[in-house]
N, C-alpha and C. Protein backbone atom coordinates (compact mmCIF):
# COMPACT_ATOMS: atom_id res chain seq x y z
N UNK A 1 28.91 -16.73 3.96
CA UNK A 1 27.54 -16.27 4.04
C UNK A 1 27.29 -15.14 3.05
N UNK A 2 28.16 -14.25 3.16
CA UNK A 2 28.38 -13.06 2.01
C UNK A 2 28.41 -13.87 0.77
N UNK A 3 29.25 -14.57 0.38
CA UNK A 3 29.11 -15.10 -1.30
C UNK A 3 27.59 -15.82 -1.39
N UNK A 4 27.13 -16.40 -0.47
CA UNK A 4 25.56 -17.04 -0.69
C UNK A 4 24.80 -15.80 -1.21
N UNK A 5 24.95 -14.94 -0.22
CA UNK A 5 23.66 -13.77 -0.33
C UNK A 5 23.86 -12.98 -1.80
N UNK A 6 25.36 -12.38 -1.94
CA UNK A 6 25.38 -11.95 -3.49
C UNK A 6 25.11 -12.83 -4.23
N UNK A 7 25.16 -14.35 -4.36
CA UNK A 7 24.96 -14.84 -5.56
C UNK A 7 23.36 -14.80 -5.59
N UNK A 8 22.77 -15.33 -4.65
CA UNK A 8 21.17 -15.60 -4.85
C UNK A 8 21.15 -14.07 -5.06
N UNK A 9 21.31 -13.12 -4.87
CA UNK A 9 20.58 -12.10 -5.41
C UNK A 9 20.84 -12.01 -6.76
N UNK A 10 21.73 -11.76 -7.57
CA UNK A 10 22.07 -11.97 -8.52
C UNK A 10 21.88 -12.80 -9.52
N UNK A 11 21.30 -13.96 -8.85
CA UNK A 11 20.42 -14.94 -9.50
C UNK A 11 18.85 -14.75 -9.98
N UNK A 12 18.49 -14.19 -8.87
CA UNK A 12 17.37 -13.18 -8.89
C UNK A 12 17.19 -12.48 -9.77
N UNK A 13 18.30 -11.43 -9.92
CA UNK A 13 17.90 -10.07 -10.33
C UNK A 13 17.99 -10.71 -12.50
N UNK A 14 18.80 -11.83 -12.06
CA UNK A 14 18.89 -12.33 -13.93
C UNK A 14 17.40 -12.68 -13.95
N UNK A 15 16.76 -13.67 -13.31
CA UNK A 15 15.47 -14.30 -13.40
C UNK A 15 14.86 -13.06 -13.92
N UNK A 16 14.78 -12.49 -13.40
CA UNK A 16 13.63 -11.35 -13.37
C UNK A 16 13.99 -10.40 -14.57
N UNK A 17 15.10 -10.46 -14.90
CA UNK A 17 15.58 -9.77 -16.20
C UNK A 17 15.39 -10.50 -17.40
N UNK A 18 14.78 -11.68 -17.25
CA UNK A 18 14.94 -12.55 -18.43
C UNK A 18 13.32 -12.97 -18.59
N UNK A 19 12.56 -12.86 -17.47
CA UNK A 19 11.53 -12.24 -17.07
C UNK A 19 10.42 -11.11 -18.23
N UNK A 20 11.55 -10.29 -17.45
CA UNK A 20 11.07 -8.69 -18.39
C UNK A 20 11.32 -8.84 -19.80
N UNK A 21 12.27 -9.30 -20.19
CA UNK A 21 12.91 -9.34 -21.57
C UNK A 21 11.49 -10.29 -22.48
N UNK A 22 11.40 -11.12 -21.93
CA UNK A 22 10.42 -12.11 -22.70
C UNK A 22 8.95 -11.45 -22.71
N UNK A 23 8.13 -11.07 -21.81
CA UNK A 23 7.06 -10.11 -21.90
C UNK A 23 7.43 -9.24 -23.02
N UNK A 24 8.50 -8.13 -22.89
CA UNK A 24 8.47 -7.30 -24.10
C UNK A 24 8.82 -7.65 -25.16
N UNK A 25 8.81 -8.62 -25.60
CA UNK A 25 9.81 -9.53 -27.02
C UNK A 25 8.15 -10.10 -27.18
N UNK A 26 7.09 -11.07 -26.36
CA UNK A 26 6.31 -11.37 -27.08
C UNK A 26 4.87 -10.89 -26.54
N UNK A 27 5.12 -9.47 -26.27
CA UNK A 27 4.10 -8.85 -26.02
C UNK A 27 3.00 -8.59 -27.49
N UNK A 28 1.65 -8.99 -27.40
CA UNK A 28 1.03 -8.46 -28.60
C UNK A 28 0.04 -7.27 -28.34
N UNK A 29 0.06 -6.55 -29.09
CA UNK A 29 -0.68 -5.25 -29.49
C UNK A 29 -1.72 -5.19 -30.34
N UNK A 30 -2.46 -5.88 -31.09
CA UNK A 30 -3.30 -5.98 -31.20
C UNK A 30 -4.62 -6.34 -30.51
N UNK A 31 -5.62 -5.37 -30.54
CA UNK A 31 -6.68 -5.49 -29.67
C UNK A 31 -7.67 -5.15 -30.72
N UNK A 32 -9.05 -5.99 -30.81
CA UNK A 32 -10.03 -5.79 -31.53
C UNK A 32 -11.44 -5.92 -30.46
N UNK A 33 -12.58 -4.99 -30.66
CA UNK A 33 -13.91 -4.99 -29.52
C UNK A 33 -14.46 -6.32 -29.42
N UNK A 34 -14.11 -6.92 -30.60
CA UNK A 34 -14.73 -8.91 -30.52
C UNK A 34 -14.08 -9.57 -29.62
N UNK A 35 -12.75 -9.60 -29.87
CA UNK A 35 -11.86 -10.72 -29.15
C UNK A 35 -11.68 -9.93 -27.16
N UNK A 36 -12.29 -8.42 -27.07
CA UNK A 36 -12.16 -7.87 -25.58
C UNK A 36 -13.28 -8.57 -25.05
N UNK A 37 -14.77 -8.82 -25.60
CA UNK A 37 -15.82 -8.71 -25.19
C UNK A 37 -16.25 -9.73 -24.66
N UNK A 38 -17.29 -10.28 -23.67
CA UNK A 38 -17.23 -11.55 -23.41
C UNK A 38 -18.38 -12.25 -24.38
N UNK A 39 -17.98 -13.76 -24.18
CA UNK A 39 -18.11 -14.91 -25.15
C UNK A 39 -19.96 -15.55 -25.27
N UNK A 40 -20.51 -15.42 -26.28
CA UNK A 40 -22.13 -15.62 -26.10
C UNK A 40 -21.92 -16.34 -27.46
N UNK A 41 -21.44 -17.91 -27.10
CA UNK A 41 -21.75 -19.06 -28.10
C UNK A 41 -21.73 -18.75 -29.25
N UNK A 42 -20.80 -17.51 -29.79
CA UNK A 42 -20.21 -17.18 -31.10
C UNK A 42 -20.97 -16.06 -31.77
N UNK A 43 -22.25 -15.83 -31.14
CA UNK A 43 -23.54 -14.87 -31.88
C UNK A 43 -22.73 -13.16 -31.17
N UNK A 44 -23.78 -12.31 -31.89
CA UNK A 44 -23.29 -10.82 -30.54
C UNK A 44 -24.29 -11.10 -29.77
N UNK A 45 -23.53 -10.37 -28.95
CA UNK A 45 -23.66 -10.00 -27.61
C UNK A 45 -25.37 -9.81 -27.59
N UNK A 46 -26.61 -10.42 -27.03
CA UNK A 46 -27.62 -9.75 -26.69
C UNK A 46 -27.37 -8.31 -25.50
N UNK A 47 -26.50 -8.58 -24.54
CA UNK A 47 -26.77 -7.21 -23.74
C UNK A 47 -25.57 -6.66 -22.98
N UNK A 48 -25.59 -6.19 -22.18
CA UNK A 48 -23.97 -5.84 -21.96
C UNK A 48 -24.03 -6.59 -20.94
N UNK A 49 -22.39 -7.28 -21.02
CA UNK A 49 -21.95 -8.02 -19.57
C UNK A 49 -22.12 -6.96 -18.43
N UNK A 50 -22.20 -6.17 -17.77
CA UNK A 50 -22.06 -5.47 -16.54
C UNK A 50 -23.18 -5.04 -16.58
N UNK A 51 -23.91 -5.80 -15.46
CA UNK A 51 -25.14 -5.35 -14.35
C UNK A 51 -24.91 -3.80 -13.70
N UNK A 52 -26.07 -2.81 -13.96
CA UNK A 52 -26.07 -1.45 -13.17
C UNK A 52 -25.85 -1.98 -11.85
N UNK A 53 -24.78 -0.94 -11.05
CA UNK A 53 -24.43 -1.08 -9.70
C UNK A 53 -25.21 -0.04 -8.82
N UNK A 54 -25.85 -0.30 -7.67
CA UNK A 54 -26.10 0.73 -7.37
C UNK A 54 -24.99 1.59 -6.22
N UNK A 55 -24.61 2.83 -6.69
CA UNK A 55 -23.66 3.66 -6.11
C UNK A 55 -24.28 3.76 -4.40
N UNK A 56 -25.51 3.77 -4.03
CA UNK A 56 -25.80 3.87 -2.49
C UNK A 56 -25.11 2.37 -2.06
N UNK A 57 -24.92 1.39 -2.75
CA UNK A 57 -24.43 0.40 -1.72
C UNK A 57 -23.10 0.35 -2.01
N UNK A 58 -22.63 0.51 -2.90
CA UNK A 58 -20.95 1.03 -2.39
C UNK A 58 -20.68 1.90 -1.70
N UNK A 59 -21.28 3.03 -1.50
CA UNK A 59 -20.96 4.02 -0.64
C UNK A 59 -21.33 3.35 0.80
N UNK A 60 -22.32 2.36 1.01
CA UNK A 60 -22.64 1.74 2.51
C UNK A 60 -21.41 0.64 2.39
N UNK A 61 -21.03 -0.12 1.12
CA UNK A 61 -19.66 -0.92 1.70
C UNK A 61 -18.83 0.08 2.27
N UNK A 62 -18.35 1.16 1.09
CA UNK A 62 -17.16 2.14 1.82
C UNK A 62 -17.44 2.40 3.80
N UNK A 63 -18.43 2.53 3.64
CA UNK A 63 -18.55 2.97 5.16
C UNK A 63 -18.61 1.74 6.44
N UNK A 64 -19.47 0.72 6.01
CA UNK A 64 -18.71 -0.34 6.66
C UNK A 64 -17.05 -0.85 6.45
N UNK A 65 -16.63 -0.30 5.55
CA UNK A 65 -15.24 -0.75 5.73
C UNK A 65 -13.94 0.11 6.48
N UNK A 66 -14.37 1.24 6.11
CA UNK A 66 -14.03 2.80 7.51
C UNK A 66 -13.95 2.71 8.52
N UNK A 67 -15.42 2.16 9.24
CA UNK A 67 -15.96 1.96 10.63
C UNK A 67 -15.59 0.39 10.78
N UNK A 68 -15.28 -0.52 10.35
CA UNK A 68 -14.78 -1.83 10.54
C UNK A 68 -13.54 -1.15 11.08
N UNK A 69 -12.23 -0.77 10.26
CA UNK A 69 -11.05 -1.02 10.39
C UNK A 69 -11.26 0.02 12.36
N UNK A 70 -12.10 1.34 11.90
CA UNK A 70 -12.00 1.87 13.31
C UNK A 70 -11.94 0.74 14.50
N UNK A 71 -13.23 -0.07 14.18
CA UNK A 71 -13.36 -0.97 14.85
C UNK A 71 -12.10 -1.93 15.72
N UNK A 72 -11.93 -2.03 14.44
CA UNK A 72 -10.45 -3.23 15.02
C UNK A 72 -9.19 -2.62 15.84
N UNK A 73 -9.13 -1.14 15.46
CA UNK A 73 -8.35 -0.26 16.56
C UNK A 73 -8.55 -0.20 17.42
N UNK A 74 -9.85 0.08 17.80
CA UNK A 74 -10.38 0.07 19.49
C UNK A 74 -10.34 -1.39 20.29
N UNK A 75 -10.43 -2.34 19.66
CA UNK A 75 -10.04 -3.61 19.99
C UNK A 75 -8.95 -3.65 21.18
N UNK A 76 -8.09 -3.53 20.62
CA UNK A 76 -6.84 -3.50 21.82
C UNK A 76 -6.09 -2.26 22.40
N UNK A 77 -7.43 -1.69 22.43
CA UNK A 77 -7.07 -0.27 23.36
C UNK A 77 -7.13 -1.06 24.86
N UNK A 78 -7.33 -1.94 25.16
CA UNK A 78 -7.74 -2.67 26.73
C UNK A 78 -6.28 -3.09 26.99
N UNK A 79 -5.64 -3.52 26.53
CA UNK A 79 -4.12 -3.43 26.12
C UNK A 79 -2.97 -2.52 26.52
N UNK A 80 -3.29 -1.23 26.26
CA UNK A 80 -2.81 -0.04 26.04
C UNK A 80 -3.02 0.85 27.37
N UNK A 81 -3.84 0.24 28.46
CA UNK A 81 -4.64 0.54 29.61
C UNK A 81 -2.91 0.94 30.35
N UNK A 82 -2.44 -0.26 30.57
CA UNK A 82 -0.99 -0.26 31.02
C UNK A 82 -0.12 0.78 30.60
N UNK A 83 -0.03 1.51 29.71
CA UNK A 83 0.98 2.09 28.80
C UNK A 83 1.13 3.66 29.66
N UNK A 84 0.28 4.18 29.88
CA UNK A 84 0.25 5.84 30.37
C UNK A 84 -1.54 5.54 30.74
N UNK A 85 -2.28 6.07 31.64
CA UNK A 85 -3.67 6.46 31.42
C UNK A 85 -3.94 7.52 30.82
N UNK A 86 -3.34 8.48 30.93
CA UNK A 86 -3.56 9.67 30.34
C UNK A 86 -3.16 9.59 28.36
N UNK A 87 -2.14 8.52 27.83
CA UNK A 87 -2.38 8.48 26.83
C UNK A 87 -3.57 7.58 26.30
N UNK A 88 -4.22 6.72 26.94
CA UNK A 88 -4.81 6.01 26.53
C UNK A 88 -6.04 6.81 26.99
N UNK A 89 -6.46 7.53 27.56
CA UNK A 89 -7.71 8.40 27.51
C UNK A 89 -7.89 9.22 26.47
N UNK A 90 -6.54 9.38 26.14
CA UNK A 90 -6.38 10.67 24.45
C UNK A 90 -6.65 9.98 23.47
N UNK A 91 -6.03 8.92 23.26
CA UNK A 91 -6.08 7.95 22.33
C UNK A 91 -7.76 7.62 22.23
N UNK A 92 -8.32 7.28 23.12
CA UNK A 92 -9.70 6.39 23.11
C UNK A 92 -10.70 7.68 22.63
N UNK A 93 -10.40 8.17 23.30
CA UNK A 93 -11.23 9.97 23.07
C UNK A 93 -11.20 10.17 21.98
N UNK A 94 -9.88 10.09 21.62
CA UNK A 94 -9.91 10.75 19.69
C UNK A 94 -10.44 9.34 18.96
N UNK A 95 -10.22 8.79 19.07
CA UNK A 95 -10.92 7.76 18.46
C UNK A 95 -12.67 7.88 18.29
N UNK A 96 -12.95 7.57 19.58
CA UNK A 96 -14.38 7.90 19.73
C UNK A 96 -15.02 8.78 19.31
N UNK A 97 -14.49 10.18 18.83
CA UNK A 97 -14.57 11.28 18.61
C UNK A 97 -14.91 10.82 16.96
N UNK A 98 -13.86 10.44 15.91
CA UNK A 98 -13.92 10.48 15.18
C UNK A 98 -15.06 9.40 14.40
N UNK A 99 -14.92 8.20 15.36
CA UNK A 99 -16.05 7.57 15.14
C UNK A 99 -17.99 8.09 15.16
N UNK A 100 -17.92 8.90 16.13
CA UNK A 100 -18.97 9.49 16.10
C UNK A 100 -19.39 10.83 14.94
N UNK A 101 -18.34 11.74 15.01
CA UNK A 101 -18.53 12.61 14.24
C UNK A 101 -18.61 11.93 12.59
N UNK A 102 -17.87 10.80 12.41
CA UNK A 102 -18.63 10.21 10.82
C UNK A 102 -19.92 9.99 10.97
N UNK A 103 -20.63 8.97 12.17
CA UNK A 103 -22.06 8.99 12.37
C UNK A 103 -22.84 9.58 11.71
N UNK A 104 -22.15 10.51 12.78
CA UNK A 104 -23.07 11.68 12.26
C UNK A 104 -23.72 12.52 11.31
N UNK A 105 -22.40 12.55 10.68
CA UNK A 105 -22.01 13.23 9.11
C UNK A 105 -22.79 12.29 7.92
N UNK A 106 -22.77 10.47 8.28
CA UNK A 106 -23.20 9.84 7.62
C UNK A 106 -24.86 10.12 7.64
N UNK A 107 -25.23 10.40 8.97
CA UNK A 107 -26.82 10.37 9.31
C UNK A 107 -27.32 11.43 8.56
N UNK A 108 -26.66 12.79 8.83
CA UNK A 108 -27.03 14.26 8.50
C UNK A 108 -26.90 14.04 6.53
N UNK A 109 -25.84 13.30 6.57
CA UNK A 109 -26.54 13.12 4.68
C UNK A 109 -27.48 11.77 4.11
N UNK A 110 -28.04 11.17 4.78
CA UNK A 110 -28.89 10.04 4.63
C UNK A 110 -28.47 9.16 3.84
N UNK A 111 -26.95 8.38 4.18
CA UNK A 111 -26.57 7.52 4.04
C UNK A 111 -26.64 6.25 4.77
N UNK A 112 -27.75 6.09 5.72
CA UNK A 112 -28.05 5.26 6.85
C UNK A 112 -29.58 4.73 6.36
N UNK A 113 -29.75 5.69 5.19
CA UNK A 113 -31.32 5.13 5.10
C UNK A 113 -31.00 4.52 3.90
N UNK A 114 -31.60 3.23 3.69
CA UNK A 114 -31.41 2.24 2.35
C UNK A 114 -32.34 3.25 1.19
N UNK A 115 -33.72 3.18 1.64
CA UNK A 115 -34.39 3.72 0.50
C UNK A 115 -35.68 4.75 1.31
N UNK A 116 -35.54 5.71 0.46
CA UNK A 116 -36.37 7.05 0.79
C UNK A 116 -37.19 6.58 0.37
């Protein structure tokens, strides 16, 4: 079992060395702004590929994605009921706690309102 496991690793660790070796042997370095830019049927570019983003709705993804994952923690706190009550009252508490106090924080800077 020992000679299996050293060899496949070792087999491995060549792959991956022969791997690396070939990337840096035919790595190219040349970069020109034509050949980065994207492709408009051979003419330039009329406008820039990247659409303005607006920063208020990433900042509302960021925050649905914060309060999601909270989310999924509290999930199987019903679970955890069994474990101690007294830890699972600490646990739920701080949780809740922290969930609210972002609320809040989110409300008090008017990140809840789409458009003023």
């Amino acid at each position: 079992m020992f000679i299996i496991l050293t060899s496949s690793i070792l087999i491995s660790s060549l792959i991956l060395m022969i791997f690396l070796l070939t990337t840096m042997i035919s790595k190219k370095t040349k970069f020109s702004k034509e050949k980065n830019s994207p492709f408009e049927c051979g003419f330039n570019q009329m406008s820039n590929a990247r659409k303005p983003f607006s920063i208020h709705f990433f900042l509302v993804a960021t925050l649905f994605l914060i309060f999601d994952i909270e989310i999924s923690i509290i999930i199987p706190m019903t679970s955890l009921k069994m474990v101690s009550i007294n830890q699972w009252m600490i646990f739920s508490l701080t949780t809740m706690m922290i969930l609210i106090v972002g609320l809040i924080h989110e409300w008090n800077n008017g990140m809840l309102e789409w458009s003023k």
